[in-house]
C-alpha atoms as a PDB file:
ATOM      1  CA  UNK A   1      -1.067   0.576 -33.023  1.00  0.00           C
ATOM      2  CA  UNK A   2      -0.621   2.552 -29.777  1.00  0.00           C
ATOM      3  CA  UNK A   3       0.787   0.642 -26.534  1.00  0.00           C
ATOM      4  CA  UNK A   4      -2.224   1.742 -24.426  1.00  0.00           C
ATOM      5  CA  UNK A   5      -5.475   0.480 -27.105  1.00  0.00           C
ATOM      6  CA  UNK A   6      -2.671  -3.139 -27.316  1.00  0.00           C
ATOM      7  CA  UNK A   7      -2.627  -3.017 -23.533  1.00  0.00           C
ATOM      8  CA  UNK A   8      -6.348  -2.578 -23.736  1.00  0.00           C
ATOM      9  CA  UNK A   9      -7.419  -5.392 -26.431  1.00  0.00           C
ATOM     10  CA  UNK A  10      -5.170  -7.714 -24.318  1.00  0.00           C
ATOM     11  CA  UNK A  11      -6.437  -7.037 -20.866  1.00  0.00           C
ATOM     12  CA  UNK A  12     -10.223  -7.592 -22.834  1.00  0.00           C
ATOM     13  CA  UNK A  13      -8.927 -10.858 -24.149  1.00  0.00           C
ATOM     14  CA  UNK A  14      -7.617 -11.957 -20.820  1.00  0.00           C
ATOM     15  CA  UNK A  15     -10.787 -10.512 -19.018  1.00  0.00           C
ATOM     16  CA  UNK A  16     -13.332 -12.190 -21.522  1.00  0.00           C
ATOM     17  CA  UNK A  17     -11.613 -15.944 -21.469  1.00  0.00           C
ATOM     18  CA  UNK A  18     -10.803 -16.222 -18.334  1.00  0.00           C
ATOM     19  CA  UNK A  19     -14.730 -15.867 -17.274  1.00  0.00           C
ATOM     20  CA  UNK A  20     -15.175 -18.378 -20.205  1.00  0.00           C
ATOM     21  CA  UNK A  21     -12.826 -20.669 -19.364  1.00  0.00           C
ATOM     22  CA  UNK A  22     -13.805 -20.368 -15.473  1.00  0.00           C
ATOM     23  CA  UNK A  23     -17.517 -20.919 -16.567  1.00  0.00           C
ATOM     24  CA  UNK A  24     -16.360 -24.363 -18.681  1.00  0.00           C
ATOM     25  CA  UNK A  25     -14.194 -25.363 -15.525  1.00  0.00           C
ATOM     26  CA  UNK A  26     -17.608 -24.575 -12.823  1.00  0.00           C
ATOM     27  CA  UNK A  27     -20.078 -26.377 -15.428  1.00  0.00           C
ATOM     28  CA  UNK A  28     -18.569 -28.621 -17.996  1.00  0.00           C
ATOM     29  CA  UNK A  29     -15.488 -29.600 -16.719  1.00  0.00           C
ATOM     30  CA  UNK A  30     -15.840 -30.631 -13.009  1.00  0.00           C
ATOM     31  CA  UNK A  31     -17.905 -33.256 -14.028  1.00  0.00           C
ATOM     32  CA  UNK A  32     -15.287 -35.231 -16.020  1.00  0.00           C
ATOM     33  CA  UNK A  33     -12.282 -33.737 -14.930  1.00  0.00           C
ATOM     34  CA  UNK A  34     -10.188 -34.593 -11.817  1.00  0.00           C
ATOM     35  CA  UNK A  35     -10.380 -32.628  -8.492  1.00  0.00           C
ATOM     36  CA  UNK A  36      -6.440 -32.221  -8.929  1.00  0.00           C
ATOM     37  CA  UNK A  37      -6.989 -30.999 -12.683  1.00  0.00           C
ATOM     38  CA  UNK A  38     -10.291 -28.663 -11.954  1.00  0.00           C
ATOM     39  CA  UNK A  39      -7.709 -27.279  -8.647  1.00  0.00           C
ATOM     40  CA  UNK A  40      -5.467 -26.455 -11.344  1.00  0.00           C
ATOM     41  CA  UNK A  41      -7.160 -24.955 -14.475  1.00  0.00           C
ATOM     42  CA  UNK A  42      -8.921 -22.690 -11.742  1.00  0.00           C
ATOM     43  CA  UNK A  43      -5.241 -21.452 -10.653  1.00  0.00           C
ATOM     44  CA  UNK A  44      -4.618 -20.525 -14.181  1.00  0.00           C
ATOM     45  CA  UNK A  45      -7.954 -18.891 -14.904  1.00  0.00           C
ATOM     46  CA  UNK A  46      -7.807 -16.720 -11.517  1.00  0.00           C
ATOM     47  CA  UNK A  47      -4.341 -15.854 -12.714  1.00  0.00           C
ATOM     48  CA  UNK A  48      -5.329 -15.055 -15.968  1.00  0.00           C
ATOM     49  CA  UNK A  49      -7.788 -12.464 -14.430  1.00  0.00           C
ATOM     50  CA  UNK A  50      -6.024 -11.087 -12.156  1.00  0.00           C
ATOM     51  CA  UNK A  51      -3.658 -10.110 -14.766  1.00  0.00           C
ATOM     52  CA  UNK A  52      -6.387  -9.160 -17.184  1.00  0.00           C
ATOM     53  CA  UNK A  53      -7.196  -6.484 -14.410  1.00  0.00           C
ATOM     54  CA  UNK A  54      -3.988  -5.436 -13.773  1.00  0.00           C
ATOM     55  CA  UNK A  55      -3.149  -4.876 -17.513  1.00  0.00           C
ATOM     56  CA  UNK A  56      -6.353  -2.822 -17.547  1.00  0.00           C
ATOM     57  CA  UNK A  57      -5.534  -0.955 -15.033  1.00  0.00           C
ATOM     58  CA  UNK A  58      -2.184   0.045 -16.531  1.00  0.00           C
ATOM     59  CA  UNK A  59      -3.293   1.026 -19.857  1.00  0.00           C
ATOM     60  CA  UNK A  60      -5.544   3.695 -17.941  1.00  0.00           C
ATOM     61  CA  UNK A  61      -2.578   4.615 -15.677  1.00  0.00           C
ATOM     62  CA  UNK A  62       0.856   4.389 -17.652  1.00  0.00           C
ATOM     63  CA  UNK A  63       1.001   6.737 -20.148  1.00  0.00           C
ATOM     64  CA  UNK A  64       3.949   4.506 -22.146  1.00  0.00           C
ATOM     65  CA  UNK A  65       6.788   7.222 -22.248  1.00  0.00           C
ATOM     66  CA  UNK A  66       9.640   5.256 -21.265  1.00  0.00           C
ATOM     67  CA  UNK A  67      10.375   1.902 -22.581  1.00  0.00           C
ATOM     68  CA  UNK A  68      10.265   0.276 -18.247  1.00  0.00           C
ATOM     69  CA  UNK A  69       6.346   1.000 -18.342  1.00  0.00           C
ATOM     70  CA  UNK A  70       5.940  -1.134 -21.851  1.00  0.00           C
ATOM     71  CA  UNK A  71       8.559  -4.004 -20.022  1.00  0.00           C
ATOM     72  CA  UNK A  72       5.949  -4.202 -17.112  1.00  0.00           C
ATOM     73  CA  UNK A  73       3.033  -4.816 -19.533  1.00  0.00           C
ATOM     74  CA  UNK A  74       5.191  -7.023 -22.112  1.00  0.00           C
ATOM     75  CA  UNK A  75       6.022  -9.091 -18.794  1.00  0.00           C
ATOM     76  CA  UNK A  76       2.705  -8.950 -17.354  1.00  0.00           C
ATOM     77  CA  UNK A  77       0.994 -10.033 -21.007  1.00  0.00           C
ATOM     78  CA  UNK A  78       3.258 -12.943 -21.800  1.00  0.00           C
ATOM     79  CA  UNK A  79       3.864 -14.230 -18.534  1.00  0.00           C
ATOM     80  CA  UNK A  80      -0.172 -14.392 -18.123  1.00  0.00           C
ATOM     81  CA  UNK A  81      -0.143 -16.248 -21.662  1.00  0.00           C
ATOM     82  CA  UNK A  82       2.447 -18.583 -20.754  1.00  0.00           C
ATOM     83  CA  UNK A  83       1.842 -19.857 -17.152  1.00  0.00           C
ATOM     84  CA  UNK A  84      -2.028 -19.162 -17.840  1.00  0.00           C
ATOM     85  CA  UNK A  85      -2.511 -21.253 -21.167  1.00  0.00           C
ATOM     86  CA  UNK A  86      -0.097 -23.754 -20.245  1.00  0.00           C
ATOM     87  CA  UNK A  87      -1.665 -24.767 -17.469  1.00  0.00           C
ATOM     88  CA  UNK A  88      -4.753 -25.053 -19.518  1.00  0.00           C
ATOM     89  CA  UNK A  89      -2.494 -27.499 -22.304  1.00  0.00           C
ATOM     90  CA  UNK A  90      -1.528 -29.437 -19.255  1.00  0.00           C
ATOM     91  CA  UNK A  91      -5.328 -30.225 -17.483  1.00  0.00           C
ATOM     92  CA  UNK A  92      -6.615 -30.758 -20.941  1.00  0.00           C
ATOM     93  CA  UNK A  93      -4.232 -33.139 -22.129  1.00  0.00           C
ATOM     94  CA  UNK A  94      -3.708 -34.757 -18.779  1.00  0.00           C
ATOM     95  CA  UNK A  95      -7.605 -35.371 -19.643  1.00  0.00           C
ATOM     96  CA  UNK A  96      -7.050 -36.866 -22.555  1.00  0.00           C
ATOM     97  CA  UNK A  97      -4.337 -39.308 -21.339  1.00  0.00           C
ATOM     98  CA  UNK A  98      -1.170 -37.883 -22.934  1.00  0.00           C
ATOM     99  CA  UNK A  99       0.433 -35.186 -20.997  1.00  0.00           C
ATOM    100  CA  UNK A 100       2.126 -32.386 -23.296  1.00  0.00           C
ATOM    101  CA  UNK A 101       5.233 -32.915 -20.986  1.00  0.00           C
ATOM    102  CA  UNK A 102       6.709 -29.792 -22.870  1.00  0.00           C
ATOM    103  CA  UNK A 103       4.562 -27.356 -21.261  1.00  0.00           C
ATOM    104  CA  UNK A 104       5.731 -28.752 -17.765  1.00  0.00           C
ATOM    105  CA  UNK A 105       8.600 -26.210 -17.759  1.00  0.00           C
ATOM    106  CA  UNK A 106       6.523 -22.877 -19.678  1.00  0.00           C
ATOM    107  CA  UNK A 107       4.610 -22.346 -16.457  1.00  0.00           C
ATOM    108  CA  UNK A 108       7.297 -21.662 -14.012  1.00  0.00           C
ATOM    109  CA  UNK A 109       8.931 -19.598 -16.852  1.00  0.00           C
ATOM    110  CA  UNK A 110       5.941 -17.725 -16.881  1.00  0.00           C
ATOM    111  CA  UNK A 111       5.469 -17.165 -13.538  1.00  0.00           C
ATOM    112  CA  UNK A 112       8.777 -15.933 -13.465  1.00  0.00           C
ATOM    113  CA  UNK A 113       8.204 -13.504 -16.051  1.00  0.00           C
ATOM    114  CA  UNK A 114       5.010 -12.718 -13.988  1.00  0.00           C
ATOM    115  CA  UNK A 115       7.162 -12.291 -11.018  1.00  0.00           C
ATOM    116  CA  UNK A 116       9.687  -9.725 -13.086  1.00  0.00           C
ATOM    117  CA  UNK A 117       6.724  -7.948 -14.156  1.00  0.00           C
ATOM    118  CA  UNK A 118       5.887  -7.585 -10.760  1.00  0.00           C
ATOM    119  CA  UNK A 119       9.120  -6.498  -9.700  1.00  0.00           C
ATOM    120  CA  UNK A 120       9.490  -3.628 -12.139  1.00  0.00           C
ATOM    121  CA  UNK A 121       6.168  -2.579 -11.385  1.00  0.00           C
ATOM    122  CA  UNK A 122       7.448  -2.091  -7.324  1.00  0.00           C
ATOM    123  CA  UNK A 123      10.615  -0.488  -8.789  1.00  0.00           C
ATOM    124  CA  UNK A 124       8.730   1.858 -11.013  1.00  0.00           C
ATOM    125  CA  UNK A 125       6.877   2.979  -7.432  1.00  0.00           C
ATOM    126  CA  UNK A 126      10.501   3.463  -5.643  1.00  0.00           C
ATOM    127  CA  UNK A 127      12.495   4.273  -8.588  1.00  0.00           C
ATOM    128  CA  UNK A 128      12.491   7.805  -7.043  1.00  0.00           C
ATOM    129  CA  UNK A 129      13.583   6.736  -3.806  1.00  0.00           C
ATOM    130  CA  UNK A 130      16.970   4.590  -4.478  1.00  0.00           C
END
């Protein structure tokens, strides 16, 4: 399969649970979760969409020549799934009374792959320059 229609089907993915998941947080969820754990699933699901736009926005905008435009959307897609979805692990099991301690250290790895995505994206824009 092509990088863009993967970029695409991703981005939709991202896009469709993250109003799902933001629509279980607003209705289901606030009424037997935490303040602290609704606060933090809602970080995740904003996350998730902001990414889910971003990827979109790519995939209509990178036409996947060189291998640093597929780096920016393989950092942009995992770290989304990774600090996104654990965050999500943590609130729901938090709920439940036993913490998935494990997925304590995936978010800040994803964010950091968020934040290298990120960073090639701004060097892609100055690559020219330097």
């Amino acid at each position: 399969m092509e990088t863009i229609f993967i970029t695409q089907l991703i981005a939709s993915l991202y896009g469709l649970f993250a109003v799902i998941f933001g629509a279980l947080g607003a209705h289901k969820l606030k009424k037997i979760w935490s303040a602290e754990q609704i606060q933090s699933f809602e970080t995740g699901v904003k996350y998730q969409m902001y990414h889910a736009i971003v990827l979109l926005v790519l995939s209509y905008n990178f036409g996947f020549t060189n291998s640093l435009e597929c780096y920016i959307v393989y950092c942009f897609a995992l770290g989304t799934f990774l600090f996104s979805f654990s965050i999500y692990g943590l609130c729901y099991s938090g709920a439940k009374g036993k913490k998935w301690k494990f997925l304590g250290p995936v978010t800040p790895i994803g964010g950091l792959i968020l934040v290298l995505g990120w960073a090639l994206l701004l060097y892609s824009f100055i690559k020219g320059l330097i």
